[in-house]
C-alpha atoms as a PDB file:
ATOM      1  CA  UNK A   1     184.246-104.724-120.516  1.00  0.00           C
ATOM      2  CA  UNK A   2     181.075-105.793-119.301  1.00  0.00           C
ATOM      3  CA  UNK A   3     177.862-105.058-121.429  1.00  0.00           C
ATOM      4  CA  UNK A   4     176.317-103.206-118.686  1.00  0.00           C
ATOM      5  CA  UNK A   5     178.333-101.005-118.679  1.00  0.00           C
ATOM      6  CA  UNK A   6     179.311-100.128-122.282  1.00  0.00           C
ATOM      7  CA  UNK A   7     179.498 -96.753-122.763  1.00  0.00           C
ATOM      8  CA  UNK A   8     176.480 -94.917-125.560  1.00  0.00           C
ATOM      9  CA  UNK A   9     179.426 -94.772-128.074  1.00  0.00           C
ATOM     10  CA  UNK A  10     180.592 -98.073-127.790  1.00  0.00           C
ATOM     11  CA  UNK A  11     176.443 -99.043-128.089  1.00  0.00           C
ATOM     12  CA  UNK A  12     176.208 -96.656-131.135  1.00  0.00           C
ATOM     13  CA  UNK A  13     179.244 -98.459-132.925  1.00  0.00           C
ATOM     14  CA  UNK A  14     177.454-101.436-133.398  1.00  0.00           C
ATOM     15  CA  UNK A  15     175.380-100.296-135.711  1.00  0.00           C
ATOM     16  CA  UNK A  16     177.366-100.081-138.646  1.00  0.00           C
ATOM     17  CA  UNK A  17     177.845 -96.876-140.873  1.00  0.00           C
ATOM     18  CA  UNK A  18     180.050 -95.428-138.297  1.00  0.00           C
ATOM     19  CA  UNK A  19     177.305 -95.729-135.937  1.00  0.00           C
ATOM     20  CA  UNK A  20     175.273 -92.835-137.797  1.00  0.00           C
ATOM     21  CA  UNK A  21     172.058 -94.792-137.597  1.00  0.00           C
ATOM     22  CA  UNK A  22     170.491 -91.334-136.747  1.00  0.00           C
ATOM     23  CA  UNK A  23     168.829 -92.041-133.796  1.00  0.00           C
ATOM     24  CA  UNK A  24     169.366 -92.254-129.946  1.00  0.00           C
ATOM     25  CA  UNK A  25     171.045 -95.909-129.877  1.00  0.00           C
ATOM     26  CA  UNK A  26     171.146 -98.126-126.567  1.00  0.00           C
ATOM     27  CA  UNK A  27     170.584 -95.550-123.795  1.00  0.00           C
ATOM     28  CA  UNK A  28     171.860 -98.340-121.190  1.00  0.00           C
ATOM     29  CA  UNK A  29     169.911 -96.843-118.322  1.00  0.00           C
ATOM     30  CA  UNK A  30     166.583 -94.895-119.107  1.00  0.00           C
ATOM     31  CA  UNK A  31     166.203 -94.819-122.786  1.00  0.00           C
ATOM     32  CA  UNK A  32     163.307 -92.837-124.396  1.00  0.00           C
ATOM     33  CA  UNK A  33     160.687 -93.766-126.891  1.00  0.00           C
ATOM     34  CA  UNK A  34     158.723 -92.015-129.304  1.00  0.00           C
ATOM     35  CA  UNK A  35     155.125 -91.170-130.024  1.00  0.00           C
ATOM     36  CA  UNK A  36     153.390 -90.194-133.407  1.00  0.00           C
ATOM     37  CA  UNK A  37     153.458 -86.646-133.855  1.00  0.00           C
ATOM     38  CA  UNK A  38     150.145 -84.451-135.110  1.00  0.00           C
ATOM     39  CA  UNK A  39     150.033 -83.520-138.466  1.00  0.00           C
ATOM     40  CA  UNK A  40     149.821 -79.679-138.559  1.00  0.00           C
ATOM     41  CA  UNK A  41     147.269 -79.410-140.913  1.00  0.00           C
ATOM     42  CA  UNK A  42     143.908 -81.792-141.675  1.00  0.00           C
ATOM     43  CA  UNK A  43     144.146 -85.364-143.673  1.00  0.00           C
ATOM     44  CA  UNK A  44     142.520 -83.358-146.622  1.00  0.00           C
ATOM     45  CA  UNK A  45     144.140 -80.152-146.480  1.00  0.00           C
ATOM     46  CA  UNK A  46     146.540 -81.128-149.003  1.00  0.00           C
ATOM     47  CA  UNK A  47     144.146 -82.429-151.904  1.00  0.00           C
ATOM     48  CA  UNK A  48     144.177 -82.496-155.063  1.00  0.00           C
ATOM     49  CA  UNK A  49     147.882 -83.471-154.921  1.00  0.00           C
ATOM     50  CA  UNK A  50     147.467 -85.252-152.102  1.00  0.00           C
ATOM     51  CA  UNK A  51     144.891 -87.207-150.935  1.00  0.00           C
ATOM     52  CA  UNK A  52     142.712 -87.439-147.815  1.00  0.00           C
ATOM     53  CA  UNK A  53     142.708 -91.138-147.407  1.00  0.00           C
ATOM     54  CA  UNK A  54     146.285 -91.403-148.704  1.00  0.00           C
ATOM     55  CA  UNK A  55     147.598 -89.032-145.642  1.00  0.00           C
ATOM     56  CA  UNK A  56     145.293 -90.817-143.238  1.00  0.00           C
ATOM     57  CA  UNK A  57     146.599 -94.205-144.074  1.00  0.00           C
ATOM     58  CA  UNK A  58     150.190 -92.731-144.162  1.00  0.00           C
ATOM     59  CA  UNK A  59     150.415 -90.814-140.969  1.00  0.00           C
ATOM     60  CA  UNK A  60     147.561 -93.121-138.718  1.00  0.00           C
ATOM     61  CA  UNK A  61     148.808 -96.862-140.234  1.00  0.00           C
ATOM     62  CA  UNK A  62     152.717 -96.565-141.540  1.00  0.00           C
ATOM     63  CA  UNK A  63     153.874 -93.822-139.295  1.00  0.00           C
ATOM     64  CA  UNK A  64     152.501 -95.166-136.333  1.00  0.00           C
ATOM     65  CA  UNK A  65     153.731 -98.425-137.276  1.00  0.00           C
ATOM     66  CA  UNK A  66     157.677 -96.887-137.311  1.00  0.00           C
ATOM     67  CA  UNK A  67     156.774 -95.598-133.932  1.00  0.00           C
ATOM     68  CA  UNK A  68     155.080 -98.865-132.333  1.00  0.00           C
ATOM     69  CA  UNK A  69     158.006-101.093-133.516  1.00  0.00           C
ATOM     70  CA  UNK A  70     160.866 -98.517-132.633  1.00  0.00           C
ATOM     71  CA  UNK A  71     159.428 -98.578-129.252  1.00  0.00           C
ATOM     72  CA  UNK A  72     159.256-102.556-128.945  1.00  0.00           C
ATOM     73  CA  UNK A  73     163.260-102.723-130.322  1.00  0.00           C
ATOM     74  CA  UNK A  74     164.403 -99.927-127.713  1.00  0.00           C
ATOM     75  CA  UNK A  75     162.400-101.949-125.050  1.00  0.00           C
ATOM     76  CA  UNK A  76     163.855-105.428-126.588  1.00  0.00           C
ATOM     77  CA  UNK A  77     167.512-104.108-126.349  1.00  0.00           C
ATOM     78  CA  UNK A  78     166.995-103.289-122.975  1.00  0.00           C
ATOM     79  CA  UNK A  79     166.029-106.441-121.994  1.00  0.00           C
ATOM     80  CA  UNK A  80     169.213-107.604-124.200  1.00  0.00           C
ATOM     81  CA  UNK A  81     171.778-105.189-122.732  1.00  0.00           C
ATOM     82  CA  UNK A  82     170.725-105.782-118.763  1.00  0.00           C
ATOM     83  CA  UNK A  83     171.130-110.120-119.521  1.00  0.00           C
ATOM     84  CA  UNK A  84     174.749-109.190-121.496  1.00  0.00           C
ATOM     85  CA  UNK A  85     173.280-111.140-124.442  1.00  0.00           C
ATOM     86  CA  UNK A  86     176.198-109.320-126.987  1.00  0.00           C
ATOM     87  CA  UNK A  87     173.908-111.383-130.142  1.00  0.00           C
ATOM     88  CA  UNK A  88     170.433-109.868-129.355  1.00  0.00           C
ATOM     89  CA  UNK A  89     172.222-106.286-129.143  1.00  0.00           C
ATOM     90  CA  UNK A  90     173.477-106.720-132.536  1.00  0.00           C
ATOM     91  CA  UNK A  91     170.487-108.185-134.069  1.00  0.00           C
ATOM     92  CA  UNK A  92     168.451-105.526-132.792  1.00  0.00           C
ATOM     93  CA  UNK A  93     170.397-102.841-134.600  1.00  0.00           C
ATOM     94  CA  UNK A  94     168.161-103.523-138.187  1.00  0.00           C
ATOM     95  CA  UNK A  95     165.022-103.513-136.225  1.00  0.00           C
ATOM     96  CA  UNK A  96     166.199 -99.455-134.562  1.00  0.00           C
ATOM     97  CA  UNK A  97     167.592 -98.568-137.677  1.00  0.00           C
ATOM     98  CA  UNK A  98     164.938 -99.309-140.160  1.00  0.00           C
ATOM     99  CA  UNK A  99     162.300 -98.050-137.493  1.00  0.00           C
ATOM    100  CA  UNK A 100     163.902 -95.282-135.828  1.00  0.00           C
ATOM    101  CA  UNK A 101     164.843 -93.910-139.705  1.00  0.00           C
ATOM    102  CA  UNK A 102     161.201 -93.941-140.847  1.00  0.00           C
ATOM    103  CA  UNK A 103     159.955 -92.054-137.717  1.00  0.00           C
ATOM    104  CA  UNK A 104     162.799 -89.886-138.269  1.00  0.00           C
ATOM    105  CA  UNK A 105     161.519 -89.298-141.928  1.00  0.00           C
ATOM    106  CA  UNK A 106     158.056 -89.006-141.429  1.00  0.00           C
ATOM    107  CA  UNK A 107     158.465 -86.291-138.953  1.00  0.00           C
ATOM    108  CA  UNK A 108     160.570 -84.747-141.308  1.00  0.00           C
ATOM    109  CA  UNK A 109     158.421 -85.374-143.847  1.00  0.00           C
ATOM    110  CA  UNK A 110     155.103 -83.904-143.004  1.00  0.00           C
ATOM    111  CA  UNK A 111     156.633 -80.265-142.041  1.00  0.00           C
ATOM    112  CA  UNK A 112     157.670 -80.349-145.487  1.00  0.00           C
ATOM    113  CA  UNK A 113     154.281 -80.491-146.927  1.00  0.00           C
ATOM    114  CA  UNK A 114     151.783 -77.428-146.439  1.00  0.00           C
ATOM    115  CA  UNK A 115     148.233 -76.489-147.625  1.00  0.00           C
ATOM    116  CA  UNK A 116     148.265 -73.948-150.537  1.00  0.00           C
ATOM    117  CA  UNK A 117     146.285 -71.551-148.877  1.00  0.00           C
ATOM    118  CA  UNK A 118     148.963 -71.551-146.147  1.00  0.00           C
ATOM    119  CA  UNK A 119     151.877 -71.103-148.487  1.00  0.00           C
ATOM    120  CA  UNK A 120     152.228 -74.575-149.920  1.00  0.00           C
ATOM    121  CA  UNK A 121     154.153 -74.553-153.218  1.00  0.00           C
ATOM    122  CA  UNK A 122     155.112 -70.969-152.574  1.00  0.00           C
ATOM    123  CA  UNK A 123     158.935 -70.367-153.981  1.00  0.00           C
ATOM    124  CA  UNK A 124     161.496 -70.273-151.354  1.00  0.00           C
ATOM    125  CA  UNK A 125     162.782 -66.504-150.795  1.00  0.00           C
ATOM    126  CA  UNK A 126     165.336 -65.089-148.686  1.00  0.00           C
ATOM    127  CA  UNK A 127     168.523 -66.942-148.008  1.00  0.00           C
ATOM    128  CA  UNK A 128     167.721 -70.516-149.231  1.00  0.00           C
ATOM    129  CA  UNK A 129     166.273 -68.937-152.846  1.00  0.00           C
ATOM    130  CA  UNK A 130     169.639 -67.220-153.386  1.00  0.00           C
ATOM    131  CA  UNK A 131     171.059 -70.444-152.738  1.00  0.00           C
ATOM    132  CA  UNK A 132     169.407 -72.435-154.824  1.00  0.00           C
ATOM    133  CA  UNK A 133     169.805 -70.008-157.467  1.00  0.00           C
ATOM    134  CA  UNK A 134     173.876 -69.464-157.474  1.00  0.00           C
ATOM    135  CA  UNK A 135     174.378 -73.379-156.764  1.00  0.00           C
ATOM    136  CA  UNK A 136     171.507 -74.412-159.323  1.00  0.00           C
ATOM    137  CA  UNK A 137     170.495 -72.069-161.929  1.00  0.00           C
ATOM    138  CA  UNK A 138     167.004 -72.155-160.602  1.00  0.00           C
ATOM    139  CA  UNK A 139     164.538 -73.409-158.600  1.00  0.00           C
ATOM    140  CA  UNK A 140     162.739 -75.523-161.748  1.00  0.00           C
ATOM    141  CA  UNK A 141     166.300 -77.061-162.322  1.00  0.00           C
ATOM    142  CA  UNK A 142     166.326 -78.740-158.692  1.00  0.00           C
ATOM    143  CA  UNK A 143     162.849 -80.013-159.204  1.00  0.00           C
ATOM    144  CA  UNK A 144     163.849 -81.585-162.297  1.00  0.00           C
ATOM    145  CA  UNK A 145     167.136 -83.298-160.872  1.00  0.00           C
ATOM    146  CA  UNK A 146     165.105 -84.206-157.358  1.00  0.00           C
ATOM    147  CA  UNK A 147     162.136 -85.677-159.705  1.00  0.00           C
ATOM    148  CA  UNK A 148     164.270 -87.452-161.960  1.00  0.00           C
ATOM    149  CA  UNK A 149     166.183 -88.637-158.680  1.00  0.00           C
ATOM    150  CA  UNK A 150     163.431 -90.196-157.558  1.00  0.00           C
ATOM    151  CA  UNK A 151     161.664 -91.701-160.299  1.00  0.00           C
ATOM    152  CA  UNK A 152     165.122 -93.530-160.792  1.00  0.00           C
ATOM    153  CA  UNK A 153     165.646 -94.921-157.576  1.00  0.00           C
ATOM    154  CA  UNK A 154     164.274 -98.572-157.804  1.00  0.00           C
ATOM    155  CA  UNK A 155     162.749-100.000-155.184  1.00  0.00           C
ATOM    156  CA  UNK A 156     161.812 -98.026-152.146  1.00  0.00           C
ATOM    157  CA  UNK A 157     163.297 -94.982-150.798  1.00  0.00           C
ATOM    158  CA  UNK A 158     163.829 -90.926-150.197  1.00  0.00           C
ATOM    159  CA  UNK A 159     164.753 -88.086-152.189  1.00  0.00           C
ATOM    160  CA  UNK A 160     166.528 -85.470-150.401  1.00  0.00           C
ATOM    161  CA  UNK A 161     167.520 -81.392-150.647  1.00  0.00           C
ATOM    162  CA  UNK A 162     170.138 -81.263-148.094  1.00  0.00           C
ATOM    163  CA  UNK A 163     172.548 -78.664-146.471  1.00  0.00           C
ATOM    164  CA  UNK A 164     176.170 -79.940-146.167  1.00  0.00           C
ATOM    165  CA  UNK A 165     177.117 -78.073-143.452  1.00  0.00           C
ATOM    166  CA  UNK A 166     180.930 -78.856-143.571  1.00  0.00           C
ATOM    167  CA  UNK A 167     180.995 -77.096-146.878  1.00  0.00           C
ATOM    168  CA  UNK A 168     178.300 -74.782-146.249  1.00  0.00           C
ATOM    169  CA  UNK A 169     176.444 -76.049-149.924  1.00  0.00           C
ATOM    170  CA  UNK A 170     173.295 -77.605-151.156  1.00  0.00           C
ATOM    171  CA  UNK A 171     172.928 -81.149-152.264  1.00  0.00           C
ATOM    172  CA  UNK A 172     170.521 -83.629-153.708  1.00  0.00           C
ATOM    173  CA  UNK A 173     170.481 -87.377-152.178  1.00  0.00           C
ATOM    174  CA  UNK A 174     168.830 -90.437-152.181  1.00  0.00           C
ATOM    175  CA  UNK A 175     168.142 -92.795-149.615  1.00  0.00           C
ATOM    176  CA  UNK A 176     166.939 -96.580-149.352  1.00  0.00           C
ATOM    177  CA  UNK A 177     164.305 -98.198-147.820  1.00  0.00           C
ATOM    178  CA  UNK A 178     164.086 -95.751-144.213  1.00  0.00           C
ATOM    179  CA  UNK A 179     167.648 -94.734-144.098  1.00  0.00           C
ATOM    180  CA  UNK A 180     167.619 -91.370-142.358  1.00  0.00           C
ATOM    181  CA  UNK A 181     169.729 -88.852-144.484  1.00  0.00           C
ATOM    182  CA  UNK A 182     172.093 -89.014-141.408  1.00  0.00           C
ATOM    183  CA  UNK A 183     173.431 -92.011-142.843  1.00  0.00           C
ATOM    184  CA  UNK A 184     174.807 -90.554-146.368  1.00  0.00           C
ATOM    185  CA  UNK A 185     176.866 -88.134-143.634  1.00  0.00           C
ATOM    186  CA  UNK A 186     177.153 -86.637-140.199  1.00  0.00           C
ATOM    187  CA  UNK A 187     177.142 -83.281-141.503  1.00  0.00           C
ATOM    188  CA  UNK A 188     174.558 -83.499-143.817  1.00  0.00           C
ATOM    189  CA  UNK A 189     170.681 -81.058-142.661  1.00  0.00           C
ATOM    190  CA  UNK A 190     167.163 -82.552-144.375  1.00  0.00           C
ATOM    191  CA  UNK A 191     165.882 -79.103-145.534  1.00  0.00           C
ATOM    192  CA  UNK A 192     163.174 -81.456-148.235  1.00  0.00           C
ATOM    193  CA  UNK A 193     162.800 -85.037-148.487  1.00  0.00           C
ATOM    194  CA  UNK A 194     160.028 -86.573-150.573  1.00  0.00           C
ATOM    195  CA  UNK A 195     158.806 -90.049-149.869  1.00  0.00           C
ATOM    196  CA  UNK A 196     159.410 -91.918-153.023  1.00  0.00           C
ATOM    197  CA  UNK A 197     157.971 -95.485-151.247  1.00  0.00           C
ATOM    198  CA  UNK A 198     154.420 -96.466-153.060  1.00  0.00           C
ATOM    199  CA  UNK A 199     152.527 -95.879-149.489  1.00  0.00           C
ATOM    200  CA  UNK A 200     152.580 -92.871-150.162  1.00  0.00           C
ATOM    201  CA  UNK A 201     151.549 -92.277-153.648  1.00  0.00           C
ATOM    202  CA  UNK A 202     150.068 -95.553-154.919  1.00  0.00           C
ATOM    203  CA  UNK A 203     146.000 -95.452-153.697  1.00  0.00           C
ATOM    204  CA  UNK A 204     146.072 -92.192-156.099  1.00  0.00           C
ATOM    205  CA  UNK A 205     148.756 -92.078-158.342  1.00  0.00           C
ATOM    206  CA  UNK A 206     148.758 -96.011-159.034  1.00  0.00           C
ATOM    207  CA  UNK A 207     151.967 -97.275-160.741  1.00  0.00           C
ATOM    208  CA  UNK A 208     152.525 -93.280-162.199  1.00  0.00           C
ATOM    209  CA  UNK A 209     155.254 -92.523-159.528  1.00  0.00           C
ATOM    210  CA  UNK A 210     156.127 -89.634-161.743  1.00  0.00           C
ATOM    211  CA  UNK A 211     152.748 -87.822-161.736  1.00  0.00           C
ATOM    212  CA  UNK A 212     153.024 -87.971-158.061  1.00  0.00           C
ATOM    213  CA  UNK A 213     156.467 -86.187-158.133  1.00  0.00           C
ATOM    214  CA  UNK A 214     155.250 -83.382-160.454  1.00  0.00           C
ATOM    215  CA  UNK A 215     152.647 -82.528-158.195  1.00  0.00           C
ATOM    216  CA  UNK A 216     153.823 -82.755-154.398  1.00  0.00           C
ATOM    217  CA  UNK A 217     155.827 -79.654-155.504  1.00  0.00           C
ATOM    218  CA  UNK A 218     152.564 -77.755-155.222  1.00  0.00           C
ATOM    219  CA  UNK A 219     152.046 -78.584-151.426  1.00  0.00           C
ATOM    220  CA  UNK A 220     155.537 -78.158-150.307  1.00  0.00           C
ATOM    221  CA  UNK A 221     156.530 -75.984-147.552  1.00  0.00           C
ATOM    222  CA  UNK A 222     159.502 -73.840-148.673  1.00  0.00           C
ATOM    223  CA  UNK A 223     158.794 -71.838-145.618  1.00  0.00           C
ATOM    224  CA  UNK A 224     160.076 -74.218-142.882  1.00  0.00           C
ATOM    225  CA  UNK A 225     162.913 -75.419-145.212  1.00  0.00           C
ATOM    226  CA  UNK A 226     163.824 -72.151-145.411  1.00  0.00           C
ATOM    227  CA  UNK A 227     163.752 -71.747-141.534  1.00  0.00           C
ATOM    228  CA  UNK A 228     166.203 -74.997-141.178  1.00  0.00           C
ATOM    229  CA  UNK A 229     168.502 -73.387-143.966  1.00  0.00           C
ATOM    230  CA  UNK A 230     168.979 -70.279-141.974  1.00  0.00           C
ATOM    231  CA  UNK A 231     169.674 -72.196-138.661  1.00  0.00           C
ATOM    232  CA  UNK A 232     171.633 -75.045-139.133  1.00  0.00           C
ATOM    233  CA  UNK A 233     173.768 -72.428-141.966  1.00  0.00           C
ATOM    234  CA  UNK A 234     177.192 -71.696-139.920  1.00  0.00           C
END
């Protein structure tokens, strides 16, 4: 089969993991690219756990950055797929992966996080509460396990709440570097993922990744994980 004309399977196979790199692999003709999505609230808006110049430097520098270089691999494996060089497809996959995950995070991310006065840190209620409650105990006993998840997980990485929709339950997961939470299992819905890499803690928190843990609770957005529980629930 010529490269050309591999199908977006065959493309998406390359990748490793079962080709769950959770993103739109290798669109032969007329890929699309991503752009940095606004924050829905102001750089500052989630102080004191959060800080202004921490969320500028995070959203403006390191998200952008996923997005610039996600862009420059889609256009790269273009260019790779219309010459049929097979190696430069390959190589390329790291490069989508690793960017296409952390754009995939980040926009994730930031819906997660609110301003207090707009519900941040605000118990989850309704559906995703009851949840919680019958799979967990409580909510404090998933803050423990996610905090204690990610103050383990060496290196740099993602702590996730996730739906399993094949078995309609809750879990908690951890991811490396950007993996998207896509890549732990198909059927597996971000409802919370906390960025555990030092971007996004260190200029306040310093080497005290716990601190940071304890207090993100306070700005997080139980609302929208909420709304995701209730839709992607079958």
């Amino acid at each position: 089969m010529a490269l050309g004309r591999l199908s977006r399977k065959a493309l998406l196979g390359l990748g490793g993991n079962g080709g769950r790199l959770g993103i739109g692999l290798g669109l032969v003709r007329g890929f699309e690219t991503v752009t940095l999505p606004d924050l829905p609230y102001d750089y500052g808006a989630l102080e004191p756990a959060i800080s202004a110049e921490i969320m500028l430097l995070h959203h403006q520098k390191h998200h952008q950055a996923y997005v610039s270089n996600y862009n420059k691999a889609l256009e790269q494996l273009q260019d790779a797929i219309s010459k049929g060089d097979v190696s430069s497809v390959v190589k390329l996959q790291s490069a989508i992966k690793f960017n296409g995950g952390g754009h995939i995070n980040h926009s994730v991310f930031w819906k997660n996080l609110a301003p207090v006065q707009e519900g941040g840190g605000e118990p989850p209620k309704r559906s995703l509460g009851w949840a919680i409650d019958t799979q967990f105990g409580s909510l404090e006993s998933i803050v423990v396990k996610m905090n204690t998840e990610g103050a383990a997980l060496q290196g740099s990485g993602w702590v996730w709440l996730a739906l399993d929709k094949e078995g309609t339950k809750l879990s908690i997961e951890t991811t490396a570097n950007q993996d998207p939470l896509v890549t732990k299992g198909a059927t597996l819905v971000p409802l919370l993922g906390i960025d555990v890499w030092e971007h996004a803690y260190y200029l306040q928190y310093k080497n005290v990744k716990p601190d940071y843990l304890k207090n993100i609770w306070k700005v997080v957005n139980w609302k929208y994980a909420s709304e995701v529980f209730e839709k992607e629930s079958p």
